[in-house]
C-alpha atoms as a PDB file:
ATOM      1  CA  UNK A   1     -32.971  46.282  -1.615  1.00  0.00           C
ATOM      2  CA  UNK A   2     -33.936  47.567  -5.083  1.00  0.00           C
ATOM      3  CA  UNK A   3     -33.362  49.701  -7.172  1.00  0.00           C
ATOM      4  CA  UNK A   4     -35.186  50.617 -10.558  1.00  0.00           C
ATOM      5  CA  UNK A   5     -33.110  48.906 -13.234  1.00  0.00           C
ATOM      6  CA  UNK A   6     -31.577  51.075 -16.053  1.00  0.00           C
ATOM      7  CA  UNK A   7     -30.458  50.878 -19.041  1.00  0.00           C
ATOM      8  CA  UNK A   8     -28.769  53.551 -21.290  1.00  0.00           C
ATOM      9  CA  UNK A   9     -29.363  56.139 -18.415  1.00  0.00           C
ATOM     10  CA  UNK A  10     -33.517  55.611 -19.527  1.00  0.00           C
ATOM     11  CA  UNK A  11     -35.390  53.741 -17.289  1.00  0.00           C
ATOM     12  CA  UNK A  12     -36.331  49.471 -18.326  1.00  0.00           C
ATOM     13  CA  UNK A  13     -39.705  48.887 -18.929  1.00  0.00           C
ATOM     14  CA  UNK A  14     -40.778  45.090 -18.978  1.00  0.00           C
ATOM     15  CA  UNK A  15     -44.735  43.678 -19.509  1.00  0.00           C
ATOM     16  CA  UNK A  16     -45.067  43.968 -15.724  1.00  0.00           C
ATOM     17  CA  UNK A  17     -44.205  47.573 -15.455  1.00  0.00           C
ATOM     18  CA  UNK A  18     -40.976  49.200 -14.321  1.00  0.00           C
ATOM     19  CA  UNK A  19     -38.303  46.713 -14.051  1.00  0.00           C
ATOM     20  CA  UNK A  20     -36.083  46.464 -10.721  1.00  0.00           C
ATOM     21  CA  UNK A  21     -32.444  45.193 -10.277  1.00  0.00           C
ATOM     22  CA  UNK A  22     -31.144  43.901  -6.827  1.00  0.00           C
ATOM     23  CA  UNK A  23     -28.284  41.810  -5.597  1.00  0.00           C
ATOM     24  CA  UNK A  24     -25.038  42.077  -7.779  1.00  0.00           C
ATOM     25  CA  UNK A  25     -26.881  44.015 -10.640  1.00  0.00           C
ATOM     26  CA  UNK A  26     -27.873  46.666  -7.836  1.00  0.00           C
ATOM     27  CA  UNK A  27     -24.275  46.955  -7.115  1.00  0.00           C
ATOM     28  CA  UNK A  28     -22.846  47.038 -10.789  1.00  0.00           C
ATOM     29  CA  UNK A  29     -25.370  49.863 -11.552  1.00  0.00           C
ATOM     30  CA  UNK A  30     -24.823  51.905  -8.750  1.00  0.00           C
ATOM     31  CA  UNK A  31     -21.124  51.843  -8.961  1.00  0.00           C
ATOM     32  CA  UNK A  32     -21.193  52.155 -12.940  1.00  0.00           C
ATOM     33  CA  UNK A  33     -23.396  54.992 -11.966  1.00  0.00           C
ATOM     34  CA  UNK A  34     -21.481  56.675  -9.230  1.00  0.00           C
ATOM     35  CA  UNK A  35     -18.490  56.492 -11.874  1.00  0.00           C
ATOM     36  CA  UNK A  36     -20.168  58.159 -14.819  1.00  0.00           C
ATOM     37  CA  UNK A  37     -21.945  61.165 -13.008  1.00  0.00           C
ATOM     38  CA  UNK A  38     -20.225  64.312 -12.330  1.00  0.00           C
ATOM     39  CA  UNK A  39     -19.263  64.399  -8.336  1.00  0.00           C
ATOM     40  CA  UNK A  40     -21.707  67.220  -6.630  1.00  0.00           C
ATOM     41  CA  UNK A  41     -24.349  67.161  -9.416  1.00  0.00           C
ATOM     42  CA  UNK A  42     -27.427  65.561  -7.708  1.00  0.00           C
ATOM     43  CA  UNK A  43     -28.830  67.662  -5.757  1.00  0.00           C
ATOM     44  CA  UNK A  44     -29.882  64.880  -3.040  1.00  0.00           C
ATOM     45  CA  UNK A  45     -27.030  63.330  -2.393  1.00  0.00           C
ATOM     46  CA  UNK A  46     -23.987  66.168  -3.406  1.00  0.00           C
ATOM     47  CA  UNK A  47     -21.209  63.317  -2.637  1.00  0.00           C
ATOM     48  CA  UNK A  48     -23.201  61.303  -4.850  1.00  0.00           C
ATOM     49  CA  UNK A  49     -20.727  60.617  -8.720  1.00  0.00           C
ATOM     50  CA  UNK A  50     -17.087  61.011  -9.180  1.00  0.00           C
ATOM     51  CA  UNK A  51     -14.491  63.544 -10.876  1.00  0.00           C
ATOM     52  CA  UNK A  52     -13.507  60.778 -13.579  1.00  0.00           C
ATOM     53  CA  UNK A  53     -15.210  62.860 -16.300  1.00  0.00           C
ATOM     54  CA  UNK A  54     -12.844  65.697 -16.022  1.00  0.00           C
ATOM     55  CA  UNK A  55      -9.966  63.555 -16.967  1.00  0.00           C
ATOM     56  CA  UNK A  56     -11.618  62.896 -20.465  1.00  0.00           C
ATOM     57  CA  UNK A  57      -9.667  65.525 -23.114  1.00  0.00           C
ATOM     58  CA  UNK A  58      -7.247  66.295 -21.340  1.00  0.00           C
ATOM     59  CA  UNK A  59      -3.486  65.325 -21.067  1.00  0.00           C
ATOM     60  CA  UNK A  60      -2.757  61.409 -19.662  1.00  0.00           C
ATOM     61  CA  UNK A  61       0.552  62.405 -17.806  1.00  0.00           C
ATOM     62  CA  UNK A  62       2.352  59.785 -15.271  1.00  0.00           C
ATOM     63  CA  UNK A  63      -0.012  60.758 -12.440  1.00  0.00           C
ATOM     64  CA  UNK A  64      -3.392  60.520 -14.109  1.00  0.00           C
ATOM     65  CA  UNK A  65      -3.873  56.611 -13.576  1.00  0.00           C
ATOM     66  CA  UNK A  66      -2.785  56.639 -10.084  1.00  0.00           C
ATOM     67  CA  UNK A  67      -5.123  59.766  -9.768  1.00  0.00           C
ATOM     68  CA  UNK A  68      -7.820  57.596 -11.073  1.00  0.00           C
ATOM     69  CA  UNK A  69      -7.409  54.880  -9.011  1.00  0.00           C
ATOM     70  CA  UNK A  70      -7.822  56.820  -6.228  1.00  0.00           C
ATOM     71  CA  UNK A  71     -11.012  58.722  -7.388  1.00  0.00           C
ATOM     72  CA  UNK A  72     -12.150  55.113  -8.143  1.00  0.00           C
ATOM     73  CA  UNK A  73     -11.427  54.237  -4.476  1.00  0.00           C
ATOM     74  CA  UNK A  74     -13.037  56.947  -3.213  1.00  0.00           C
ATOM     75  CA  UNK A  75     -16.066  56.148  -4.766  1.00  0.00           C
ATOM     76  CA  UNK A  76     -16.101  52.375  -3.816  1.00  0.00           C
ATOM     77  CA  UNK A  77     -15.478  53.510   0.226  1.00  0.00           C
ATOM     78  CA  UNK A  78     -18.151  55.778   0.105  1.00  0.00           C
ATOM     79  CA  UNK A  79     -20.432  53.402  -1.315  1.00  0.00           C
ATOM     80  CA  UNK A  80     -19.635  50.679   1.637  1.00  0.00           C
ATOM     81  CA  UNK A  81     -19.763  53.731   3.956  1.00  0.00           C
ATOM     82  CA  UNK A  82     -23.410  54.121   2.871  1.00  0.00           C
ATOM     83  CA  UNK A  83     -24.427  50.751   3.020  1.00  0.00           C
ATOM     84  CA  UNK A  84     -22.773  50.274   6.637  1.00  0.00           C
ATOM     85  CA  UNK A  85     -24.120  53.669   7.153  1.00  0.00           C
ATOM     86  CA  UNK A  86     -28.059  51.975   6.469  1.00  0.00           C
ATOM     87  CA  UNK A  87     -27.180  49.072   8.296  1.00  0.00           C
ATOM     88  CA  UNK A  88     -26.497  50.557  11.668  1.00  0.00           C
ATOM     89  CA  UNK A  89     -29.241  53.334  11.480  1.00  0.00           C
ATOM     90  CA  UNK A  90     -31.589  49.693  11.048  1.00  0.00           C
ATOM     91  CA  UNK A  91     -29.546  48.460  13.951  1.00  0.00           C
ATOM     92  CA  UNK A  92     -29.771  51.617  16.429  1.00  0.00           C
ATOM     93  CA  UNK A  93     -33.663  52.052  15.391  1.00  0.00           C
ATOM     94  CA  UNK A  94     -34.185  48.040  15.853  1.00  0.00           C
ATOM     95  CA  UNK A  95     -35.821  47.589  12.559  1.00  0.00           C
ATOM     96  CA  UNK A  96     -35.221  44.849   9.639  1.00  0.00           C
ATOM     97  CA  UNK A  97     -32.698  46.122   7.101  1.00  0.00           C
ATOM     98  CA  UNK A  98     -33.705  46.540   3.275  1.00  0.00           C
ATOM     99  CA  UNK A  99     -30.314  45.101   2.308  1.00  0.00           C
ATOM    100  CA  UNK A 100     -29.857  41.325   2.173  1.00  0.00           C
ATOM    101  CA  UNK A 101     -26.300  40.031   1.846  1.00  0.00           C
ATOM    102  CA  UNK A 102     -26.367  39.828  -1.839  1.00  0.00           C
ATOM    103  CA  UNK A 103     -26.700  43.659  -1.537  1.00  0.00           C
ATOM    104  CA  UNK A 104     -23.646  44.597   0.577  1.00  0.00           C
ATOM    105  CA  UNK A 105     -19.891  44.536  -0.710  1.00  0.00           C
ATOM    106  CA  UNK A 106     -17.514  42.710   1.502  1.00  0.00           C
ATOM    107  CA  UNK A 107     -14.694  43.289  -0.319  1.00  0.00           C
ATOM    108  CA  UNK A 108     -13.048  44.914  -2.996  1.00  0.00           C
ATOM    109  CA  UNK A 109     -10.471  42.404  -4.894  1.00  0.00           C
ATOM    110  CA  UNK A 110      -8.947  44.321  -7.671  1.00  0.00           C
ATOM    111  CA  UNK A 111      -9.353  47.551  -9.356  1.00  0.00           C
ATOM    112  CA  UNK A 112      -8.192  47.816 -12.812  1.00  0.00           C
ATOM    113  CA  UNK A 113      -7.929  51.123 -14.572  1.00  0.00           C
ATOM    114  CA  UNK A 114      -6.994  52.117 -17.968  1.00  0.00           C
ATOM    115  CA  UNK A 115      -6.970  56.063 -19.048  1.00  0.00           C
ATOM    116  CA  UNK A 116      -6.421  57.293 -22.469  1.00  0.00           C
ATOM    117  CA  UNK A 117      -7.068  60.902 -24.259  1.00  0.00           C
ATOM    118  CA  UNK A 118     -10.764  60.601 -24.582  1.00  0.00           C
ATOM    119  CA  UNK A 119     -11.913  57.550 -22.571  1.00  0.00           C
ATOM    120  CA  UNK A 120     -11.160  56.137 -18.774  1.00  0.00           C
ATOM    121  CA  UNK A 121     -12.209  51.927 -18.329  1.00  0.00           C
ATOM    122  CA  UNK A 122     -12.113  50.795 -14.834  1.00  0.00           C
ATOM    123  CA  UNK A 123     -12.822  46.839 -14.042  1.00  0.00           C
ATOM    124  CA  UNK A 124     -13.341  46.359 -10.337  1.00  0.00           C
ATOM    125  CA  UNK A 125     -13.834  42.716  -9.048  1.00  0.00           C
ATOM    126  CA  UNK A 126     -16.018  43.048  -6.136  1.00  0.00           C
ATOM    127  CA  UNK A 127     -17.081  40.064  -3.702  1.00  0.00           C
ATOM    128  CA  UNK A 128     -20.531  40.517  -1.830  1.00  0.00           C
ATOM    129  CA  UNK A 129     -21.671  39.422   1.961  1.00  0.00           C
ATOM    130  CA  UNK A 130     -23.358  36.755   0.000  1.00  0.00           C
ATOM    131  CA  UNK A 131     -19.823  35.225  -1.039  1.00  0.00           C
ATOM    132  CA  UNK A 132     -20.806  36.115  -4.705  1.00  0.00           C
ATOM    133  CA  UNK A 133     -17.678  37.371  -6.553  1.00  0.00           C
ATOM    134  CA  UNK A 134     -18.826  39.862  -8.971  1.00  0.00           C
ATOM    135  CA  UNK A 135     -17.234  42.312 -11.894  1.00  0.00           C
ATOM    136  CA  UNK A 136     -18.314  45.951 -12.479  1.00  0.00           C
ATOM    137  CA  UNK A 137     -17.186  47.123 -15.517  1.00  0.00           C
ATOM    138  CA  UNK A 138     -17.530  50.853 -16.507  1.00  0.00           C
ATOM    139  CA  UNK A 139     -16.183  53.095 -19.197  1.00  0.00           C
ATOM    140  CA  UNK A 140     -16.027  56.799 -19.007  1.00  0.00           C
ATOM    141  CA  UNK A 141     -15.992  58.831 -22.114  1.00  0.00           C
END
């Protein structure tokens, strides 16, 4: 499936026209997405982002990296809930899927979290359905 590819948050633009990312670089961006944006704030999909953000500011106490590992978890399950989600509506409606293995996360191998005062850095280490191990890297601030 693809996606268009960004960069920055702006849209790429290449000499053919709007550029397009699929495979890992689907996943990293949507998960280095998800991550970044404010949880509730799209208006088309309100479960869409995460509740990282607020953490940026304010006190790191004990609890606030095993608070971000969860949020962090969160996101990732509802991600592979989506994508399981698309592949049995396919299924159930007998049509082809838009999502080739390269597209779907099998697993999840590691999630690696660092918070500090004004910036959160989470490393996941992701394996696809395509057997392609992969890293997402994304940094809140």
């Amino acid at each position: 499936m693809e996606s268009l590819a960004l960069t920055g948050g702006d849209l790429l633009i290449g000499s053919g026209g709007l550029q397009t990312v699929t495979g890992a670089a689907k996943i990293r961006q949507d998960i280095a997405l998800a991550l970044g944006e404010n949880y509730g704030t799209d208006p088309y999909q309100p479960g869409w982002g995460s509740v990282l953000p607020q953490y940026i500011g304010e006190q790191i106490t004990q609890d606030v990296p095993n608070l971000v590992q969860a949020e962090v978890n969160r996101v990732l399950q509802q991600y592979i809930n989506n994508q399981q989600a698309q592949l049995k509506a396919a299924s159930a409606n007998n049509q082809t899927t838009t999502l080739t293995s390269s597209d779907i996360v099998r697993t999840v191998n590691a999630v690696d979290v660092a918070a500090l005062y004004d910036t959160i850095t989470v490393v996941i280490r992701l394996t696809t359905m395509a057997g392609q191990n992969m890293v997402v890297s994304r940094t809140v601030s």
